[in-house]
Protein backbone atom coordinates (compact mmCIF):
# COMPACT_ATOMS: atom_id res chain seq x y z
CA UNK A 1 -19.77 -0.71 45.25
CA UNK A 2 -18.67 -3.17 42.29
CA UNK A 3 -22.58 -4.39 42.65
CA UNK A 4 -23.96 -0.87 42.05
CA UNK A 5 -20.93 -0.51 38.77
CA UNK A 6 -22.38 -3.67 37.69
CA UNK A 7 -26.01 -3.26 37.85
CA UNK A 8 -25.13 0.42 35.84
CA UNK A 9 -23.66 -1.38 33.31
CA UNK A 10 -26.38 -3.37 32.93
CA UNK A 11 -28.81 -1.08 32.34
CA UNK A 12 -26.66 0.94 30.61
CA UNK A 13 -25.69 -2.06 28.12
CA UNK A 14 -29.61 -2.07 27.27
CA UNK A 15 -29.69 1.89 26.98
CA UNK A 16 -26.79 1.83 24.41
CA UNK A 17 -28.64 -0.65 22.12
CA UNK A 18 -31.63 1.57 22.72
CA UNK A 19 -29.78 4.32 21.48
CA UNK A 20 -27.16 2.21 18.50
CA UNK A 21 -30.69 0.86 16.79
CA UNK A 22 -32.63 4.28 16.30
CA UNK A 23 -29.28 6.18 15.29
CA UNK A 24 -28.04 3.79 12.76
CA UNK A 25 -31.85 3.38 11.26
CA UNK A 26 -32.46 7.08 11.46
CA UNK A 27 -30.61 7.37 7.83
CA UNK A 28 -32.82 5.08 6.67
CA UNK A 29 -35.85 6.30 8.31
CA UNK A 30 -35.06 10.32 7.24
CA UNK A 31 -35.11 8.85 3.16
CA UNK A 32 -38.37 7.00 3.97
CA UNK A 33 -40.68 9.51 5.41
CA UNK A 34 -40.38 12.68 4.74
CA UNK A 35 -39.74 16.27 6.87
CA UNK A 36 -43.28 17.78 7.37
CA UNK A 37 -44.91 13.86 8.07
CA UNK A 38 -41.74 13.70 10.96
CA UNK A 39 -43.90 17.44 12.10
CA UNK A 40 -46.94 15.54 12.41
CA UNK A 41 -45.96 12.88 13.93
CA UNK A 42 -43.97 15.00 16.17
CA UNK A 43 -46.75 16.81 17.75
CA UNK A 44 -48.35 13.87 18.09
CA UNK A 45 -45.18 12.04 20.07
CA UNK A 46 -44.82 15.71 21.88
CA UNK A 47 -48.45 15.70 23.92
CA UNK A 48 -47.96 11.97 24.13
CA UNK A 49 -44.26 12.89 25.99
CA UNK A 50 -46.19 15.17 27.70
CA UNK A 51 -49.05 12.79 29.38
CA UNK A 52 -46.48 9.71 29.95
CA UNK A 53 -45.10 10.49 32.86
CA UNK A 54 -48.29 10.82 34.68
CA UNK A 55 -49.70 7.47 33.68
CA UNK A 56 -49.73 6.45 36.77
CA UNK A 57 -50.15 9.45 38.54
CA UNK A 58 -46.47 8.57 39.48
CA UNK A 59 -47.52 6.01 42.50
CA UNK A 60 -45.00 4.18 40.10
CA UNK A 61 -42.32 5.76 42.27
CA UNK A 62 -43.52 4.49 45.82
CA UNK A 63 -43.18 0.83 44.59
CA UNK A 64 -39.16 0.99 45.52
CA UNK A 65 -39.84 2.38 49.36
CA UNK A 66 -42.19 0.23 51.63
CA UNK A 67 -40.60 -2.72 53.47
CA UNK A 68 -42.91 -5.12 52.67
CA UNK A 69 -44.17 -6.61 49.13
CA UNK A 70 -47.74 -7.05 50.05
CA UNK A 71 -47.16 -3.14 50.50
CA UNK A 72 -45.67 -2.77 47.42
CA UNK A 73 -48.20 -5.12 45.48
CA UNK A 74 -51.15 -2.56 46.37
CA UNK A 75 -49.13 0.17 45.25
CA UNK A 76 -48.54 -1.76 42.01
CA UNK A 77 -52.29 -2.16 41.49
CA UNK A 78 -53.11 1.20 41.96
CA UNK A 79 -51.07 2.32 39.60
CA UNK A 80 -52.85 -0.44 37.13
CA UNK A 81 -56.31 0.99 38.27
CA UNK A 82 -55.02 4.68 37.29
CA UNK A 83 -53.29 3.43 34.18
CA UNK A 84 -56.59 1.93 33.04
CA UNK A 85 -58.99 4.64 33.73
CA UNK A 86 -57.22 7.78 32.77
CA UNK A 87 -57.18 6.27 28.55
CA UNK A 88 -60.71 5.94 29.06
CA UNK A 89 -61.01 10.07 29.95
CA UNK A 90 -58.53 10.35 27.07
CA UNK A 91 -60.86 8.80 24.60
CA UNK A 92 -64.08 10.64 25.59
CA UNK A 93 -61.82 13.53 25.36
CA UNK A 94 -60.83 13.13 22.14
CA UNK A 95 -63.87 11.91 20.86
CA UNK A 96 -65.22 15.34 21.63
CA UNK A 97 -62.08 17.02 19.63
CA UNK A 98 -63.21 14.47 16.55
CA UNK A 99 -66.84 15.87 16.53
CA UNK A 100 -66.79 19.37 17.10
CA UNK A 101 -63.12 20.39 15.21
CA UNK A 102 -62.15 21.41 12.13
CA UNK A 103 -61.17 19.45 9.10
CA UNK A 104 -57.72 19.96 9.60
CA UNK A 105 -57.95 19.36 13.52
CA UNK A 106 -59.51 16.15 13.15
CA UNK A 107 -57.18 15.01 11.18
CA UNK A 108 -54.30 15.10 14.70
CA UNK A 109 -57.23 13.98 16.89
CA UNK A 110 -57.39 10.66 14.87
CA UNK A 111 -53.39 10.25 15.35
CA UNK A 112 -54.04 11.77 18.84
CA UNK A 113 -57.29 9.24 19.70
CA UNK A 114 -54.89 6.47 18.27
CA UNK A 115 -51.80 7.06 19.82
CA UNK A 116 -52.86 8.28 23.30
CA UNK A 117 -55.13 5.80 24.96
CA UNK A 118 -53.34 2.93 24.00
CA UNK A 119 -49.61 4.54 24.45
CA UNK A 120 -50.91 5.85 27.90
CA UNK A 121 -51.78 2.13 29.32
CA UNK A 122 -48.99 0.44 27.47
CA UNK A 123 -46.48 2.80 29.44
CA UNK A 124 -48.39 2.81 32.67
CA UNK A 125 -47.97 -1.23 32.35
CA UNK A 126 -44.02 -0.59 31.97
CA UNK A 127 -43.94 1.73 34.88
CA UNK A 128 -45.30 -0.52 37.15
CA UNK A 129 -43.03 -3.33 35.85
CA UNK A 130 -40.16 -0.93 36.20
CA UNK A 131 -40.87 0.15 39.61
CA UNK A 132 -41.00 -3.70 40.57
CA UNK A 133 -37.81 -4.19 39.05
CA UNK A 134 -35.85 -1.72 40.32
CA UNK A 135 -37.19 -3.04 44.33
CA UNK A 136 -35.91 -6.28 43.08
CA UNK A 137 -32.88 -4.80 41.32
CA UNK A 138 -33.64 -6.91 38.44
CA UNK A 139 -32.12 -5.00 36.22
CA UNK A 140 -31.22 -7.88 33.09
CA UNK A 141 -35.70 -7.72 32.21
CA UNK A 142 -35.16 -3.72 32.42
CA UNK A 143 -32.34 -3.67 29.81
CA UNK A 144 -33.58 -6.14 27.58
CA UNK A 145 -37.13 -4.33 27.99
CA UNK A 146 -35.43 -1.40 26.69
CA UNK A 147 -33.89 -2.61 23.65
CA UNK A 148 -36.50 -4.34 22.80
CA UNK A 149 -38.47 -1.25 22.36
CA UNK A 150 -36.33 0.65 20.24
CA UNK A 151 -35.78 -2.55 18.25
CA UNK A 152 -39.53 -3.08 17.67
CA UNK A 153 -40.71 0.51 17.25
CA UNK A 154 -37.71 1.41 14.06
CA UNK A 155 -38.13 -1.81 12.73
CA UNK A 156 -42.14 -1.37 12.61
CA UNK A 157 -41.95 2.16 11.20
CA UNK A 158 -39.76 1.04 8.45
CA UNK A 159 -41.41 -1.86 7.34
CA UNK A 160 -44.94 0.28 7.59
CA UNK A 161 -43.41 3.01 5.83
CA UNK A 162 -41.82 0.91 3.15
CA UNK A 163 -44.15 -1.84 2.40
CA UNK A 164 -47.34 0.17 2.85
CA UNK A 165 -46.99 4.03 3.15
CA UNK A 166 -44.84 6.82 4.31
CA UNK A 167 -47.47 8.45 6.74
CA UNK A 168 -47.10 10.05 10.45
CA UNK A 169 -50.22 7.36 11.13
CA UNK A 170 -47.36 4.61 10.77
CA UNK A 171 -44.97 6.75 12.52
CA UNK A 172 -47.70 6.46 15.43
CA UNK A 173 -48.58 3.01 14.79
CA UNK A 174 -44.55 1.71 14.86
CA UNK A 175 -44.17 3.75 18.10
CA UNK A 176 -47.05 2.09 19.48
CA UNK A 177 -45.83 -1.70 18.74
CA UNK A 178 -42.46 -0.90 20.04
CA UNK A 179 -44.56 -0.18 23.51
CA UNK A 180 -46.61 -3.23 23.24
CA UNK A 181 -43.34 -5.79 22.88
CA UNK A 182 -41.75 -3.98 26.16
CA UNK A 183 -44.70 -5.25 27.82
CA UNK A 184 -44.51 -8.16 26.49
CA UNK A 185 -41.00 -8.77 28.30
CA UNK A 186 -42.31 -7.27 31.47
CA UNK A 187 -45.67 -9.61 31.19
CA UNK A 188 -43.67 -12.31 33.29
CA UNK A 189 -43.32 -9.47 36.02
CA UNK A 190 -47.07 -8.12 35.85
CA UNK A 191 -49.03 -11.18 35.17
CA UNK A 192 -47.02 -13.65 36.91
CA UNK A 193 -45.67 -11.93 40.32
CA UNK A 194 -47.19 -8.47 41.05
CA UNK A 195 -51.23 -9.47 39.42
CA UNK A 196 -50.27 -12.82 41.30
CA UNK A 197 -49.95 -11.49 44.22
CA UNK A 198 -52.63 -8.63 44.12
CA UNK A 199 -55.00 -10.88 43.89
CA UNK A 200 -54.61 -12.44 47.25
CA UNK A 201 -53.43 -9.34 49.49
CA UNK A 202 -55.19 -6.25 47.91
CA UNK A 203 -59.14 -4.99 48.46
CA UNK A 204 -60.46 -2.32 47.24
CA UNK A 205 -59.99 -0.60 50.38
CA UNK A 206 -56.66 -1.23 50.67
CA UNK A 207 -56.20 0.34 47.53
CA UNK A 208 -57.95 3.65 49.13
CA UNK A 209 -56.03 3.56 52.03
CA UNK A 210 -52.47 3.15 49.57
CA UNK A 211 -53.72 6.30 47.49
CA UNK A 212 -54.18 8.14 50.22
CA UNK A 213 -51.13 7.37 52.06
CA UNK A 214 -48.97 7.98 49.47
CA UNK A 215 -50.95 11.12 47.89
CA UNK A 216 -47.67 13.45 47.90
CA UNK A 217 -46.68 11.24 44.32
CA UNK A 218 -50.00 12.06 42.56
CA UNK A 219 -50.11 15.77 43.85
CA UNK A 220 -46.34 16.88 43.85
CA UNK A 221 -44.50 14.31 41.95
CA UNK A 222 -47.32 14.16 39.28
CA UNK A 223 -47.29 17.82 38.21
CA UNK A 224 -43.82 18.18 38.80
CA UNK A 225 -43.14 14.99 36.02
CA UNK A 226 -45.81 16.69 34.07
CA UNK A 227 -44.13 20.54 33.68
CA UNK A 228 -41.09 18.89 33.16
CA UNK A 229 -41.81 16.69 29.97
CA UNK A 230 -44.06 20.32 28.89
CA UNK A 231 -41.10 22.57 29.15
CA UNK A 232 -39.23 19.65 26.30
CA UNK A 233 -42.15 18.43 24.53
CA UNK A 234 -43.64 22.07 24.58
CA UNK A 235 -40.82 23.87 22.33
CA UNK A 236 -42.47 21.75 19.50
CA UNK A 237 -45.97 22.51 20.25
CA UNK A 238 -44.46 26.14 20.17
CA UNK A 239 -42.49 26.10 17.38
CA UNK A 240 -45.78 24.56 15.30
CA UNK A 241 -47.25 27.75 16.29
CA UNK A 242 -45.43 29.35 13.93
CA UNK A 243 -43.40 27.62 11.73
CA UNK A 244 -44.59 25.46 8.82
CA UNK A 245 -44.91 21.42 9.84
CA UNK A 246 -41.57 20.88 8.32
CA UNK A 247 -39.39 23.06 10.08
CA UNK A 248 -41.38 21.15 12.79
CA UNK A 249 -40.38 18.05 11.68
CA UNK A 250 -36.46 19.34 11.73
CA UNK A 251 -36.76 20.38 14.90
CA UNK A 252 -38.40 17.26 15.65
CA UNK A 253 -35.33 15.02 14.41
CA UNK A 254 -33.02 17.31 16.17
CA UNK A 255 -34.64 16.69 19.67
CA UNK A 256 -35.00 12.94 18.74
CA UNK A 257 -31.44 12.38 18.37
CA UNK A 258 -29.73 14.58 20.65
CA UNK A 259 -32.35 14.00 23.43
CA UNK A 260 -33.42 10.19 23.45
CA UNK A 261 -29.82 9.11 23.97
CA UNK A 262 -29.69 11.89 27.26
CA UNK A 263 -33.18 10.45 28.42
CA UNK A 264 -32.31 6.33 28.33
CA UNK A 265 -29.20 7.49 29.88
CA UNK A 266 -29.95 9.29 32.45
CA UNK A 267 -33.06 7.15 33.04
CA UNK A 268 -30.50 3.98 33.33
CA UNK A 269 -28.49 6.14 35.86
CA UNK A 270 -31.51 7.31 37.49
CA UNK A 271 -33.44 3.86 38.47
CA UNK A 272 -29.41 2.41 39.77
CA UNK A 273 -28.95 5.41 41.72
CA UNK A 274 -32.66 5.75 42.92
CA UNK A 275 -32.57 1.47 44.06
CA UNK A 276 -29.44 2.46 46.42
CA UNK A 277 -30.31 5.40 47.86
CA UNK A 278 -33.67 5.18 48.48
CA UNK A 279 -31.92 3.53 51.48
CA UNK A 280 -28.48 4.66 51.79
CA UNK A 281 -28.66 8.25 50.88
CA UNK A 282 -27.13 9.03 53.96
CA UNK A 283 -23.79 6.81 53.72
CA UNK A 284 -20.55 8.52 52.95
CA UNK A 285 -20.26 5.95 49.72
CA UNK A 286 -23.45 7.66 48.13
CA UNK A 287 -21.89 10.85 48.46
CA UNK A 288 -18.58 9.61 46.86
CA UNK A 289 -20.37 8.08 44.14
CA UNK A 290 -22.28 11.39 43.10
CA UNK A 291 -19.25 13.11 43.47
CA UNK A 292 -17.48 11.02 41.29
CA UNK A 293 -20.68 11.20 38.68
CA UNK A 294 -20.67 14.91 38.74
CA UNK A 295 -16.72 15.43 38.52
CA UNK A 296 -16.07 13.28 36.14
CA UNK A 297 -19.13 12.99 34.18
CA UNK A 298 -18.41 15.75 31.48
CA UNK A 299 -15.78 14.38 30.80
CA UNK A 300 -17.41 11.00 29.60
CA UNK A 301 -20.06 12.22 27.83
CA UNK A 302 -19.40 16.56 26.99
CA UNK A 303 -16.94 15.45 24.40
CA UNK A 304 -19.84 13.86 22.13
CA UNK A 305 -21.93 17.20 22.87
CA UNK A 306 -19.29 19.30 21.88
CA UNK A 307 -18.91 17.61 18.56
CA UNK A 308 -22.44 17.85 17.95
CA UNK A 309 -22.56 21.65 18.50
CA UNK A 310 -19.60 22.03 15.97
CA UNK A 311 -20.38 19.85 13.43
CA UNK A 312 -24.17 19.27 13.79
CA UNK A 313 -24.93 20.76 10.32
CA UNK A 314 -22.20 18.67 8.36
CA UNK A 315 -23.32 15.38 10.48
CA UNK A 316 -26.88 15.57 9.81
CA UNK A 317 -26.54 16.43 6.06
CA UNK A 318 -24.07 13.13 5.85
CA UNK A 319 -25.97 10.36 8.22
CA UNK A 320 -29.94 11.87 7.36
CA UNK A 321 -29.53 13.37 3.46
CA UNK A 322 -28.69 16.89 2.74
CA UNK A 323 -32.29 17.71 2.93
CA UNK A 324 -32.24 17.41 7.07
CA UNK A 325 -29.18 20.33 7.60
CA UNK A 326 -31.58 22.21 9.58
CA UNK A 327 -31.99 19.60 11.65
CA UNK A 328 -28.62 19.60 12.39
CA UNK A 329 -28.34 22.74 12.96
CA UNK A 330 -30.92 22.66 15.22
CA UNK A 331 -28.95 20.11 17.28
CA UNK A 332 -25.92 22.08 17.76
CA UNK A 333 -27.88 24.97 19.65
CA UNK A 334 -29.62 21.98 21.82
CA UNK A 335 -26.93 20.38 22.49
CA UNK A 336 -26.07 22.58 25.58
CA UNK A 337 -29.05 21.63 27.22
CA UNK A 338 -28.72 18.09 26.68
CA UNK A 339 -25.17 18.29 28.23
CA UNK A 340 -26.37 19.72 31.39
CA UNK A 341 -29.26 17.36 31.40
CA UNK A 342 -27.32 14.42 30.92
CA UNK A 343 -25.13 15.28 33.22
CA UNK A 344 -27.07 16.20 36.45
CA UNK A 345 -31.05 15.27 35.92
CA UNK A 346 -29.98 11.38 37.42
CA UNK A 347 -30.51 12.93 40.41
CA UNK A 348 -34.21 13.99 40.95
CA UNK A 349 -35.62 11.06 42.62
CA UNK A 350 -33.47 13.14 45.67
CA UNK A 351 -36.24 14.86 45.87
CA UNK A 352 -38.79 12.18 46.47
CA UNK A 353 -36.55 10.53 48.80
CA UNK A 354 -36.03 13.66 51.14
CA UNK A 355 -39.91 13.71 50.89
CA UNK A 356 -39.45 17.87 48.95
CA UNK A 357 -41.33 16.98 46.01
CA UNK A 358 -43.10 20.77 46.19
CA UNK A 359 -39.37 22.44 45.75
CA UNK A 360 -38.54 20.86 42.35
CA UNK A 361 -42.44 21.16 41.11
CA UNK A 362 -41.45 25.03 42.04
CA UNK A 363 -38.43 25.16 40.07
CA UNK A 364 -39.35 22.60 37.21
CA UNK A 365 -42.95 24.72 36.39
CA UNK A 366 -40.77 28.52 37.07
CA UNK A 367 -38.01 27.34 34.34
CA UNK A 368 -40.69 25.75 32.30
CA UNK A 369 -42.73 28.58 32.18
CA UNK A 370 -39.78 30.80 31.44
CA UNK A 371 -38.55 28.83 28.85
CA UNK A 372 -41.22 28.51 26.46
CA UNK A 373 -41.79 32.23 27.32
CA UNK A 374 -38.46 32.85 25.68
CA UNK A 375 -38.94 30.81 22.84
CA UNK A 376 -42.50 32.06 22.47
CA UNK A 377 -41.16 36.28 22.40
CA UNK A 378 -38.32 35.51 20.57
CA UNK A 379 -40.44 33.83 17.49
CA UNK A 380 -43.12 36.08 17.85
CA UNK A 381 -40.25 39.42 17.44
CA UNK A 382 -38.42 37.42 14.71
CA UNK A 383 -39.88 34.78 13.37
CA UNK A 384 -36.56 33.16 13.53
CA UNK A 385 -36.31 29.28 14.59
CA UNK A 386 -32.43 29.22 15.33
CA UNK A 387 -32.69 32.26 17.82
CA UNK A 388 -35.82 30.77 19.61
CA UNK A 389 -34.56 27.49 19.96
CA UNK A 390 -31.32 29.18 20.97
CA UNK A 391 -33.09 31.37 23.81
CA UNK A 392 -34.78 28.17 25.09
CA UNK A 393 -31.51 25.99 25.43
CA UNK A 394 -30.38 28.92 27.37
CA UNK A 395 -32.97 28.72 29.95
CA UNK A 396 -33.08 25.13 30.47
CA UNK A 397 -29.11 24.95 30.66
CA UNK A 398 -29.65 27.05 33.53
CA UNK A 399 -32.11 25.29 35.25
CA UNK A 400 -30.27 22.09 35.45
CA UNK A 401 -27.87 23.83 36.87
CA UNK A 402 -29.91 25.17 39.50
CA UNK A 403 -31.09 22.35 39.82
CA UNK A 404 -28.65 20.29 40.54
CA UNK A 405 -27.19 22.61 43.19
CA UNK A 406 -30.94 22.27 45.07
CA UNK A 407 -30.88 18.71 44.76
CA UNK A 408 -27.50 18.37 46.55
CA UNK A 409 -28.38 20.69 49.31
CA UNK A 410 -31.92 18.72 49.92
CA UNK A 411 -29.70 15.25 50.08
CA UNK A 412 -26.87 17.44 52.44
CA UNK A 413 -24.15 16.52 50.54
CA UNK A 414 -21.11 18.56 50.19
CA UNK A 415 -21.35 22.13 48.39
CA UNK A 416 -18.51 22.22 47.25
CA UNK A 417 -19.30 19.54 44.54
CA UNK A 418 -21.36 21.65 42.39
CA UNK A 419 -18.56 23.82 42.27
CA UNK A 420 -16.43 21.03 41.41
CA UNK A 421 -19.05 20.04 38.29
CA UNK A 422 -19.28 23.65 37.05
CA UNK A 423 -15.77 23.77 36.68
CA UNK A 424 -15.25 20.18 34.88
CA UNK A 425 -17.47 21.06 33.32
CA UNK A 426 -16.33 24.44 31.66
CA UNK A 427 -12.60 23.15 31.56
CA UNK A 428 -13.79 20.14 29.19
CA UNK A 429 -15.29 22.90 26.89
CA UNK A 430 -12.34 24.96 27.10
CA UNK A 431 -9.96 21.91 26.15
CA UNK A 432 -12.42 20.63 23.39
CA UNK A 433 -12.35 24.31 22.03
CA UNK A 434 -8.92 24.82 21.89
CA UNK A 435 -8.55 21.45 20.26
CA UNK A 436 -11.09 22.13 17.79
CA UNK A 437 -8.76 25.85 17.23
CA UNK A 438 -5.48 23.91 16.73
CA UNK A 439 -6.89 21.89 14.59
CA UNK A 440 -8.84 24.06 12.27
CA UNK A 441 -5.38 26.14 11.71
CA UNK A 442 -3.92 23.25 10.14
CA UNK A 443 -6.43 23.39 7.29
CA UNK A 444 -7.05 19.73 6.98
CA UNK A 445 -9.85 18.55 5.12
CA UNK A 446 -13.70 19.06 6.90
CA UNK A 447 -13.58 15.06 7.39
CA UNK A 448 -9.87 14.74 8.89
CA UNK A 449 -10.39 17.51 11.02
CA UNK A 450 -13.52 16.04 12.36
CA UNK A 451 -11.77 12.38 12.67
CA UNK A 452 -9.01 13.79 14.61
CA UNK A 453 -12.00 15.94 16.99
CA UNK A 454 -13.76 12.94 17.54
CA UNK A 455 -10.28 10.55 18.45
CA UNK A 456 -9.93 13.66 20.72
CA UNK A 457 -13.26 13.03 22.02
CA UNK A 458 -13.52 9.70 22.57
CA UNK A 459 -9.09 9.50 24.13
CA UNK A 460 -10.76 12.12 27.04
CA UNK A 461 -13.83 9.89 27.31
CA UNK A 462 -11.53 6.78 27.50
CA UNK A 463 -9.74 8.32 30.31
CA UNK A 464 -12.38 9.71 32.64
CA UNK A 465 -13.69 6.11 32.18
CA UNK A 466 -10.81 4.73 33.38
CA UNK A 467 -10.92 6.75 36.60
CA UNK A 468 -14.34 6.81 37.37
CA UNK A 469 -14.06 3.14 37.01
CA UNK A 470 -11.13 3.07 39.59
CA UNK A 471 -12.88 5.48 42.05
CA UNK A 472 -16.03 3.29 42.10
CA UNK A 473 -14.39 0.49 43.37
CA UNK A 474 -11.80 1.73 45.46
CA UNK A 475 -12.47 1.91 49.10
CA UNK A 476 -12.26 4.90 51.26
């Protein structure tokens, strides 16, 4: 158990410089470009989202479970083949768009023809050297992978932006280069073991026989990756519907920093948890370990969400420029759905596991669907961008939920430990909230009262820590 604490912390070390590099350039990024070029680009990063996770048709998954490499290695190489031929179809696609659109429609099919084809290999390159990583548990190339990303893809958009020209085409181009130096770490791992050894043990009929053995990924996993980015990355395509580009781009900053801290987080939780129980899903010591995730998991990271959905507006218009308090507004409302997301979507590769791919495809698309339809009536009624985003976090809150109770039954773990999560879970609000009463009646300054909320914060944080840490290792 201290391996599987260790290798978290790893990845997790990685994941926090992924997140520290984009939040403390965001300030400088928000007084570079400006609100409606974030829209642009945002729409443009929102159907990119959207087609990432089936670069590979996700056969990226199946690399973890056969027994033996040479196995492995074709899976690897399929997922190459797919990762090479579907930016082709993108750029015939797109080509199209460029020809027959509109002025203005052209003008997102260039960003679109630039950032797609090449974004969509890049990141099928990274999920195959992810999915070899995490069956060698080499988790040091994944971390430093990761923060070498973030690194490269701020530090590119504010050089672009600064020494050439504020534009969401250098918003797309940084994003891009911050791709192309991850795989540059993982080249090591593609060129040197998994092309290495494709070479001598896969055929082109093996590579038949691999896609049709492990078809489930492509047709269940696939689609179910695919709604699941739509219902997050849709909002925005939504929201552009009928809102001006930069109210988009609010929104847009809003998702980016209350969201890309939840995904590298739970995605560093994910691929630890998903290496160890691919296996061992059925030893007591998973169970504890979810158990212990879930119980005392709102209490490590809620108290950060809760500050964000009190003081979002006054944090924003400090750290961004007063000129982004939208954005922060925006961020409060979301921050509910981040917190259950956080919190519980670690645990959907349970799914792939237990071989019931078709169930969370079900409830991802049903809560997708239901989701944007909320945001969709609500706008179209009101025209109001608070209450739709605010009927969307609503939905998706309660899907994780849901979720997360499915996801326990389909691994047979113990019921009672969604109960046990719920109720962490609303007793950490409760004690935040009366905290954030007691000290609003003493009528301290906005800034003291939101240092003493955030020493609150982080003293619960400290101490869930402290005994998660000490139920990891014990033994039982």
């Amino acid at each position: 158990m201290a391996r599987v604490w260790k290798q978290g912390v790893t990845l997790l070390t990685g994941s926090g410089m992924a997140q520290l590099l984009p939040a403390l350039a965001a300030p400088l990024i928000t007084r570079v470009y400006q609100p409606h070029q974030f829209g642009v680009f945002a729409f443009v990063l929102a159907a990119f989202g959207i087609l990432v996770p089936v670069a590979c048709l996700r056969y990226d998954i199946a690399i973890v479970l056969p027994e033996r490499d040479e196995e492995a290695v074709s899976i690897a190489a399929l997922c190459l083949v797919v990762a090479i031929a579907l930016p082709v179809a993108l750029v015939a696609a797109l080509l199209l768009v460029e020809l027959y659109a509109r002025q203005h429609v052209r003008e997102i099919g260039l960003l679109l023809l630039t950032m797609l084809p090449a974004g969509g290999f890049l990141q099928g390159c990274q999920l195959v050297a992810q999915g070899w990583c995490l069956r060698k548990q080499n988790f040091k190339v994944m971390s430093l992978a990761t923060a070498t990303q973030a690194f490269a893809t701020v530090a590119s958009q504010l050089i672009l932006g600064t020494f050439f020209a504020p534009s969401a085409l250098n918003l797309v181009l940084g994003a891009l280069l911050g791709n192309a130096c991850a795989v540059l770490i993982f080249s090591p791992t593609l060129v040197g073991t998994v092309w290495r050894i494709a070479q001598i043990h896969t055929t082109p009929k093996l590579l038949a026989t691999t896609a049709l053995r492990y078809r489930r990924f492509p047709l269940i996993a696939a689609p179910y990756a695919f709604s699941g980015q739509a219902s997050v990355r849709g909002a925005l395509l939504v929201l552009a519907l009928w809102l001006p580009a930069a109210i988009v781009g609010q929104y847009a900053l809003a998702l980016r920093v209350t969201f890309l801290p939840v995904m590298t987080v739970t995605a560093a939780l994910g691929h630890v948890f998903y290496a160890r129980a691919a296996r061992d899903l059925d030893q007591p010591r998973t169970q504890h370990v979810v158990r212990t995730v879930l119980r005392l998991g709102p209490w490590i990271i809620g108290p950060f969400f809760m500050l964000l959905a009190l003081y979002g507006r006054q944090i924003f218009s400090i750290a961004f420029g007063t000129g982004w308090a939208v954005a922060g507004q925006f961020a409060g409302i979301l921050a509910l759905a981040a917190f259950a997301k956080t919190s519980t979507s670690w645990l959907d590769r349970i799914f792939d596991i237990r071989s019931r791919q078709h169930l969370a495809l079900a409830v991802e698309a049903l809560f997708g669907v239901l989701a944007l339809a909320a945001m969709y009536l609500i706008l179209d009624r009101t025209h109001d961008a608070e209450a739709g985003v605010a009927g969307y976090t609503l939905v998706i809150a309660l899907f994780y939920v849901i979720w997360m109770m499915l996801a326990l039954r389909v691994a047979r773990f113990a019921r009672r430990i969604s109960s046990e999560y719920l109720l962490s879970s609303l007793v950490m609000v409760a004690v935040m909230l009366g905290a954030y009463e007691s000290v609003h009646q003493l009528h301290a300054s906005p800034l003291a009262e939101f240092a003493v909320m955030g020493l609150i914060g982080a003293t619960l944080c400290a101490i869930a820590l402290q005994r998660s840490a000490i139920r990891m290792t014990q033994s039982w």
